[in-house]
Each structure stands twice: as structure tokens, then as C-alpha cells.
C-alpha atoms as a PDB file:
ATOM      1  CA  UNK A   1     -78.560 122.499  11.585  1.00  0.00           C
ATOM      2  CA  UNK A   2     -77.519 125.491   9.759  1.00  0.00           C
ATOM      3  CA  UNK A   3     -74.310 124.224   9.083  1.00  0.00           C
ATOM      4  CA  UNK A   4     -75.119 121.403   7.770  1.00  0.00           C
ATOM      5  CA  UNK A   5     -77.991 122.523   5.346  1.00  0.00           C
ATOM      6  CA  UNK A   6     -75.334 125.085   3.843  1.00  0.00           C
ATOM      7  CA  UNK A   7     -73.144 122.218   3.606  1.00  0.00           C
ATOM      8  CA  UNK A   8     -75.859 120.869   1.410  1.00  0.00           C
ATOM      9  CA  UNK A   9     -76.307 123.813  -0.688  1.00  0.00           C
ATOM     10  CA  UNK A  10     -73.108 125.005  -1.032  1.00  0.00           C
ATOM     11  CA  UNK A  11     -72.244 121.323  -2.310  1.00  0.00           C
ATOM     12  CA  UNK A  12     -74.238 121.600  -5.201  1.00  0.00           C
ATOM     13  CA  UNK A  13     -72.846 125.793  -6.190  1.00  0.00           C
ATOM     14  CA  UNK A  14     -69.569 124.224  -7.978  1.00  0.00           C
ATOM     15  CA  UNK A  15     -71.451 124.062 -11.575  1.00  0.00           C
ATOM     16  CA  UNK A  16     -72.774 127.350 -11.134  1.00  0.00           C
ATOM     17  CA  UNK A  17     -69.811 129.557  -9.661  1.00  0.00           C
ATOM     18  CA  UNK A  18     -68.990 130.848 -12.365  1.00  0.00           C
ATOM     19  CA  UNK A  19     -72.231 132.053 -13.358  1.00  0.00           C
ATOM     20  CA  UNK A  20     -74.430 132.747  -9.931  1.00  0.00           C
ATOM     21  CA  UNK A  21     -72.273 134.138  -6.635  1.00  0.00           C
ATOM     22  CA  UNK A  22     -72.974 131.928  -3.743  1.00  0.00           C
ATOM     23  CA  UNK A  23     -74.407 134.083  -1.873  1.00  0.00           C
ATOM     24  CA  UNK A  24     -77.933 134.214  -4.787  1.00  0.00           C
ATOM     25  CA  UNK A  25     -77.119 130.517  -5.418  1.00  0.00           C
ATOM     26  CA  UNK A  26     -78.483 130.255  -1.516  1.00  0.00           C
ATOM     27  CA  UNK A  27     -81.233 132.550  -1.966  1.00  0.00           C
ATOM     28  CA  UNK A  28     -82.417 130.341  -5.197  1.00  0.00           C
ATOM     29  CA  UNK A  29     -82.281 127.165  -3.261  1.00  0.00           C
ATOM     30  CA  UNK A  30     -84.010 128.142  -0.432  1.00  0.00           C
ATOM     31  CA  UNK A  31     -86.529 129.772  -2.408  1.00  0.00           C
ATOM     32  CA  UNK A  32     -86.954 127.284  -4.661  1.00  0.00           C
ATOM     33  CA  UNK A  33     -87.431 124.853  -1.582  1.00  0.00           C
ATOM     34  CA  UNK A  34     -89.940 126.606  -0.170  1.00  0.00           C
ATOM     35  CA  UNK A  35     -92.062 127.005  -3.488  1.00  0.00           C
ATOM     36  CA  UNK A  36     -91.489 123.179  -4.466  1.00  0.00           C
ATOM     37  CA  UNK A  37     -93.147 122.789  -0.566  1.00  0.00           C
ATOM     38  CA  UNK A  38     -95.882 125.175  -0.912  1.00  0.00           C
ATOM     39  CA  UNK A  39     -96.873 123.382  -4.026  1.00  0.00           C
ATOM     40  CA  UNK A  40     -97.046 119.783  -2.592  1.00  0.00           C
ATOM     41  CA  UNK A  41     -98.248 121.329   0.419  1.00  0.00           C
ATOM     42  CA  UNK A  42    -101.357 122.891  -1.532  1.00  0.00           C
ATOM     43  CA  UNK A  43    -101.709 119.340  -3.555  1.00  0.00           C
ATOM     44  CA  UNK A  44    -101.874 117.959  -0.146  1.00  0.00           C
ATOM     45  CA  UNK A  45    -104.253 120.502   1.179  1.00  0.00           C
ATOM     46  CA  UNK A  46    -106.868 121.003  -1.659  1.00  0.00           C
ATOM     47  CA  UNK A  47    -107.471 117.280  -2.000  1.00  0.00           C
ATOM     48  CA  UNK A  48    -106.970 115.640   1.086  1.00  0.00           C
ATOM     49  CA  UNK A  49    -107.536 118.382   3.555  1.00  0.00           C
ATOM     50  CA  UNK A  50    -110.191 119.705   2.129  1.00  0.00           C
ATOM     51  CA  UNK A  51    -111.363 117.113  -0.120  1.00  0.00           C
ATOM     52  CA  UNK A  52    -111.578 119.556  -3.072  1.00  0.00           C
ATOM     53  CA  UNK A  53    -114.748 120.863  -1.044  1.00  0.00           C
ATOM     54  CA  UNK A  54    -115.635 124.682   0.501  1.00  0.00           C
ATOM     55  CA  UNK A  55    -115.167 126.165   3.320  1.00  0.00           C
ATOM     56  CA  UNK A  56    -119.178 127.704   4.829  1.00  0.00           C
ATOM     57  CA  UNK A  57    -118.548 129.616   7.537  1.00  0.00           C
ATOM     58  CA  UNK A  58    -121.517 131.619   9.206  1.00  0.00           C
ATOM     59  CA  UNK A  59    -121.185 134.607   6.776  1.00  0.00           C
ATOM     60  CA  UNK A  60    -118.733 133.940   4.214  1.00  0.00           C
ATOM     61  CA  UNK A  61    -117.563 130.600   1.927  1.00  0.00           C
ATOM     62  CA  UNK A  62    -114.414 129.927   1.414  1.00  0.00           C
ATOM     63  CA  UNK A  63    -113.633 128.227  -2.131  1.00  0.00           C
ATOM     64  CA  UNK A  64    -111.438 125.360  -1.730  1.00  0.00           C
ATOM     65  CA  UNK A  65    -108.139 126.718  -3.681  1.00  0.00           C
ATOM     66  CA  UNK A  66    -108.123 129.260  -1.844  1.00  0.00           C
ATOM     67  CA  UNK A  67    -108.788 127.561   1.673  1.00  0.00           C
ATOM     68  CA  UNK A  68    -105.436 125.616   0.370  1.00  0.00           C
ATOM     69  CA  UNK A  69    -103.582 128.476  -0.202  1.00  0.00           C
ATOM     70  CA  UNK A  70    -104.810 129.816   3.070  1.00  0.00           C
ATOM     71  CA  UNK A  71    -103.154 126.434   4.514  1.00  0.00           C
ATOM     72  CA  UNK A  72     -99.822 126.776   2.303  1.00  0.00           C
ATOM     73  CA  UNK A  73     -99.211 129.864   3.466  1.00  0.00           C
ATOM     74  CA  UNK A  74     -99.302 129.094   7.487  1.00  0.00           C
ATOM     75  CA  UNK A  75     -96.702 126.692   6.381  1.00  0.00           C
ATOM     76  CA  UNK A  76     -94.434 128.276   3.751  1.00  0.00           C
ATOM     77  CA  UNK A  77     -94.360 132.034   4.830  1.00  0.00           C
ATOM     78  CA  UNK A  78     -92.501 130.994   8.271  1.00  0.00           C
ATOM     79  CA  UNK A  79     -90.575 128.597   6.640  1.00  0.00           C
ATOM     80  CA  UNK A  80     -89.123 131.094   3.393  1.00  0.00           C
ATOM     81  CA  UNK A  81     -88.468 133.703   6.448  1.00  0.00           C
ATOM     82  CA  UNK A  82     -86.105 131.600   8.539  1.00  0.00           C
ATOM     83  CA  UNK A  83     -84.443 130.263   5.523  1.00  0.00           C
ATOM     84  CA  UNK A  84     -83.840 133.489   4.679  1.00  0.00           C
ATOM     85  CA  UNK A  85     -83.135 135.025   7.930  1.00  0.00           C
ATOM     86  CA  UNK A  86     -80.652 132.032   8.690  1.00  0.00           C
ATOM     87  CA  UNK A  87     -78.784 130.978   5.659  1.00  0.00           C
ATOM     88  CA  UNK A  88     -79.050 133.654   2.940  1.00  0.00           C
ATOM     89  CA  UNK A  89     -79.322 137.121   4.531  1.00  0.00           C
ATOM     90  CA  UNK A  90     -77.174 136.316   7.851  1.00  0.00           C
ATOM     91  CA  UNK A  91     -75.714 139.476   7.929  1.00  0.00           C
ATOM     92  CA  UNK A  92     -78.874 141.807   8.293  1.00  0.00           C
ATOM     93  CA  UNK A  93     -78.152 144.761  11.141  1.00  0.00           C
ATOM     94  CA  UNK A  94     -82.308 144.625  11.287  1.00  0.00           C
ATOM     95  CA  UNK A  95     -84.265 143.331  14.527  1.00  0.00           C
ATOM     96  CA  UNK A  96     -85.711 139.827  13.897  1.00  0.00           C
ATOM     97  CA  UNK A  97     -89.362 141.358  13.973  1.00  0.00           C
ATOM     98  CA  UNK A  98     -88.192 144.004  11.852  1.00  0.00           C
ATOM     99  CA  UNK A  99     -86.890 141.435   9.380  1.00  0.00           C
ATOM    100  CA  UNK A 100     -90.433 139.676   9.634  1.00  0.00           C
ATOM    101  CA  UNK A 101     -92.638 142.751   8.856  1.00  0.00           C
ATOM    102  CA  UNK A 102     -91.065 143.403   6.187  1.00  0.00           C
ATOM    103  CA  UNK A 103     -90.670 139.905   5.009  1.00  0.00           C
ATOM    104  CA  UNK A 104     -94.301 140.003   4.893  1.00  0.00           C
ATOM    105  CA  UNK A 105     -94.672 143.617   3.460  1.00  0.00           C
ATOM    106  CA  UNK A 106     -92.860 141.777   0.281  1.00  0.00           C
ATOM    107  CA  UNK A 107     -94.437 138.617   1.033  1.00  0.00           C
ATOM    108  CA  UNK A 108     -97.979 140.561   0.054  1.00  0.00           C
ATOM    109  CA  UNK A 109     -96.631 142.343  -2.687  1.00  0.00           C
ATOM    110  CA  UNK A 110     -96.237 139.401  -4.373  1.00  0.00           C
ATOM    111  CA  UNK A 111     -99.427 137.964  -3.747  1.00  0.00           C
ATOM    112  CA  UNK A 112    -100.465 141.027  -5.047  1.00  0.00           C
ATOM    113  CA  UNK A 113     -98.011 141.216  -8.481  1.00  0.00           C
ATOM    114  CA  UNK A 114     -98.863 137.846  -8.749  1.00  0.00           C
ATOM    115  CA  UNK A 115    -102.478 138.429  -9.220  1.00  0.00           C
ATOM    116  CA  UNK A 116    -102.378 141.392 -11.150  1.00  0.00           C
ATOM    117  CA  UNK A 117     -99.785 140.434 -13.878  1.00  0.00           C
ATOM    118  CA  UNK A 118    -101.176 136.840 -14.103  1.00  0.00           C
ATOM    119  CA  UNK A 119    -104.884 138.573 -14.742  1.00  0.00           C
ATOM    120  CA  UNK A 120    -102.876 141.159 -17.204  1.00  0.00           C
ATOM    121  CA  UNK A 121    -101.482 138.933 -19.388  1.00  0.00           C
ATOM    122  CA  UNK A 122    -103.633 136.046 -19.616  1.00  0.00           C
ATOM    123  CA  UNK A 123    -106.718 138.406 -19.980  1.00  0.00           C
ATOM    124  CA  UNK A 124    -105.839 141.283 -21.955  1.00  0.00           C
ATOM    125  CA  UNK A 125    -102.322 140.266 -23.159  1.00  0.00           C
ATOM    126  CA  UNK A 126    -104.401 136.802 -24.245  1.00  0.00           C
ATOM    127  CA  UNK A 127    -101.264 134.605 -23.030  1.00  0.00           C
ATOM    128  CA  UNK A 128    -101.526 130.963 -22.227  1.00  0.00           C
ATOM    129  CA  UNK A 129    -101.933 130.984 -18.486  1.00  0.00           C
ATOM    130  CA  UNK A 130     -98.974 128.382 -17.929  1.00  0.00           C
ATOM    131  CA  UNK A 131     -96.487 130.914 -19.566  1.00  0.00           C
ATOM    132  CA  UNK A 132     -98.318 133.620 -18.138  1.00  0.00           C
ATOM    133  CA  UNK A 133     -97.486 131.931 -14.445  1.00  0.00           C
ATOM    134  CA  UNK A 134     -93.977 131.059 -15.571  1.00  0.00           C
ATOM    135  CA  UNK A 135     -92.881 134.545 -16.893  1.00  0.00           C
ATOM    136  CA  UNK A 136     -94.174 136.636 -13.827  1.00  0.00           C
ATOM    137  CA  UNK A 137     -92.877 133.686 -11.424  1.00  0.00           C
ATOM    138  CA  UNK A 138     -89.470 134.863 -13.107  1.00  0.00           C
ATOM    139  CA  UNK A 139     -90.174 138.126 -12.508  1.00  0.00           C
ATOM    140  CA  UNK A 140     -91.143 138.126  -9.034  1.00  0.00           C
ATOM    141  CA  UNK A 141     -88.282 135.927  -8.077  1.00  0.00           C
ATOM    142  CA  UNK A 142     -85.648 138.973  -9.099  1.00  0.00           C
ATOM    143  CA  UNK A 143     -88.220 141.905  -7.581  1.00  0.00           C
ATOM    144  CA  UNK A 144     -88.015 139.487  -4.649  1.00  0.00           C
ATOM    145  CA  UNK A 145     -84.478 138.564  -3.918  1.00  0.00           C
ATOM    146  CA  UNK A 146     -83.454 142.544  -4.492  1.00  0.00           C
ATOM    147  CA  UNK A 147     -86.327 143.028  -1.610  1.00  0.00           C
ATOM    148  CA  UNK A 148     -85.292 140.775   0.437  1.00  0.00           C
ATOM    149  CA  UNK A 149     -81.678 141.976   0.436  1.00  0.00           C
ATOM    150  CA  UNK A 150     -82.201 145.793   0.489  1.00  0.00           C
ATOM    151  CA  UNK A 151     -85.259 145.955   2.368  1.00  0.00           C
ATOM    152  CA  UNK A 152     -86.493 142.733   4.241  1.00  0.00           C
ATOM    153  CA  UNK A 153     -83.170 141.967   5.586  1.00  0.00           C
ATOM    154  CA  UNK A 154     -81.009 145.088   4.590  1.00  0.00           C
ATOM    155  CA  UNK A 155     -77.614 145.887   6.207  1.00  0.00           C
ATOM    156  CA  UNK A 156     -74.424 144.272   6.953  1.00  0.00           C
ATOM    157  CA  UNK A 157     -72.266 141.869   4.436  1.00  0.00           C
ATOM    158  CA  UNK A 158     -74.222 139.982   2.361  1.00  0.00           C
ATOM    159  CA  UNK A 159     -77.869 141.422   3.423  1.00  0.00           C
END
């Protein structure tokens, strides 16, 4: 399986060699897989999950974008890890639950950095909130792939 999906990838690097090693051209394809999933994931979630309706548990309601993200997550976070444990950062010296701690360690920094520079800019820096999403997605695509390779899955060639 792992073959065969960098078989995939690496088909489609030639355009871009001389631009993007292929070593980043992997980590931008399997994180832009796993974003493109989380989003039709969440579509699929927030209206026909959860019908565009709350969450009321006993003591606390959970709004329905949220409940979806909630449900994106369980799907996405496991799935960005092993793409990233098995075809971009092969060569970590780390543990596998190592690798996964700190997967999520940068996993909730962005969650994090995502809130707080989308509530920065479209509230106080008064940007539209489409450019406001696109220019700290760009942003936390770089702080991520330099985590990922010197922290989440550190060590080695090409980790």
C-alpha cells in the first residue's frame, strides 16, 4: 500500500522538481489530502450527521460546527499521522507513540494558532474572514511541516 500511494505521488512531483524537493512535495500531498477530507468530512458531518442541529447533553450543548469538527477530527488526526509517519517522515529514530504525542502536541497548536490569528485579523486587523483563513492556513502549513520534521517525527534522513 505504501508503495503504491508514493507511486502516486511521486508521479505527479515531475512539474515541481525543480521548485519543491520530493521529500515536501510528499508532505504537501498528504497534507493537502487530509485537509481536502476533513473538509468533505465536516460537510458530511454538519448536515447529514447532525442535521445542522445541537448536540444537549445533560450539562453542556454542543453547537453543531463544532460537534462536526469534533467528528472530523476522530477521522483526520489518525489519518494526517500515518500519512506522515509512513510516507513523508519514514526516517524518524522516534518511538511510534512518541511520534503520536507529539503529532498531537502540534496538532493542538494549530487548533490553537488557528483560532487566535483567524480572531486577530478578522477582528482587530478588520480582514475579510476568507483571506483571513487563507493567509494563516499558509502560515500554519510551513510552522507545521518544520514541526513535523524537527519535532513530531525528528531524526534520521529525511525526518
Amino acid at each position: 500500500m505504501r508503495k503504491t500511494l508514493l507511486k502516486i505521488i511521486d508521479f505527479f512531483h515531475p512539474p515541481f522538481s525543480r521548485l519543491i524537493p520530493i521529500h515536501t512535495f510528499r508532505y504537501l500531498a498528504s497534507g493537502g489530502t487530509t485537509a481536502l477530507m476533513g473538509v468533505l468530512i465536516y460537510f458530511l458531518a454538519y448536515n447529514y450527521i447532525l442535521r445542522q442541529e445541537n448536540i444537549h447533553l445533560p450539562f453542556v450543548m454542543i453547537t453543531a460546527p463544532i460537534a462536526a469538527l469534533i467528528i472530523e477530527l476522530c477521522i483526520t488526526f489518525p489519518m494526517g499521522f500515518l500519512l506522515n509517519k509512513y510516507l513523508v517522515f519514514t526516517q524518524s529514530t522516534l518511538r511510534g507513540r512518541q511520534q503520536l504525542f507529539r503529532y498531537a502536541t502540534v496538532v493542538l497548536m494549530n487548533i490553537l494558532l488557528n483560532y487566535a490569528l483567524i480572531k486577530l485579523m478578522v477582528e482587530t486587523l478588520h480582514f475579510y474572514p476568507t483571506i483571513a483563513k487563507f493567509i494563516t492556513t499558509c502560515l500554519l502549513t510551513i510552522f507545521s511541516y518544520f514541526s513535523q520534521k524537527h519535532f513530531s517525527f525528528k531524526g534520521g534522513k529525511g525526518g
